[in-house]
Protein backbone atom coordinates (compact mmCIF):
# COMPACT_ATOMS: atom_id res chain seq x y z
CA UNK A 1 11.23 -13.21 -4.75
CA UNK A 2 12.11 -9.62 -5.86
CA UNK A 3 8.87 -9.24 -7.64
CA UNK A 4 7.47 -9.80 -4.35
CA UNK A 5 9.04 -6.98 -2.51
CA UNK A 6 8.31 -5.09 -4.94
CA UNK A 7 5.07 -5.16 -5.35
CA UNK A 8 4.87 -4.70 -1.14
CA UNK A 9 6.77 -2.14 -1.67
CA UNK A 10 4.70 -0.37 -3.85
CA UNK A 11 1.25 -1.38 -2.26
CA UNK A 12 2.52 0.43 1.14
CA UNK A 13 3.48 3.57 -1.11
CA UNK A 14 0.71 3.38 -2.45
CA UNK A 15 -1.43 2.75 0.73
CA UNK A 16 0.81 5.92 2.41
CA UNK A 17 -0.55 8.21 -0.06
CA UNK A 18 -4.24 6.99 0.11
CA UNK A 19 -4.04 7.37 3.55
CA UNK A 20 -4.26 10.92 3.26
CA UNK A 21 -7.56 10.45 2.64
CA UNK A 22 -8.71 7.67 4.48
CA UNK A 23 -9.11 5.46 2.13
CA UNK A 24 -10.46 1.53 2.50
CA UNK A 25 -7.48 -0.32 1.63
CA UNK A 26 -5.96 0.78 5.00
CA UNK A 27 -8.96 -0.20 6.75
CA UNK A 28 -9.22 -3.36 4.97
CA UNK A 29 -5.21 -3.87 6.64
């Protein structure tokens, strides 16, 4: 279950600093 949260974890960071430049992940969301 950690792995989990993790990996959320790191997909919003990640889709936080993308979305500096709009970028289509967050627009997939």
């Amino acid at each position: 279950m950690g792995s989990i949260e993790r990996l959320n974890g790191e997909v919003k960071r990640r889709t936080e600093v993308v979305g500096l430049g709009a970028s289509p992940t967050q627009a997939s969301e």
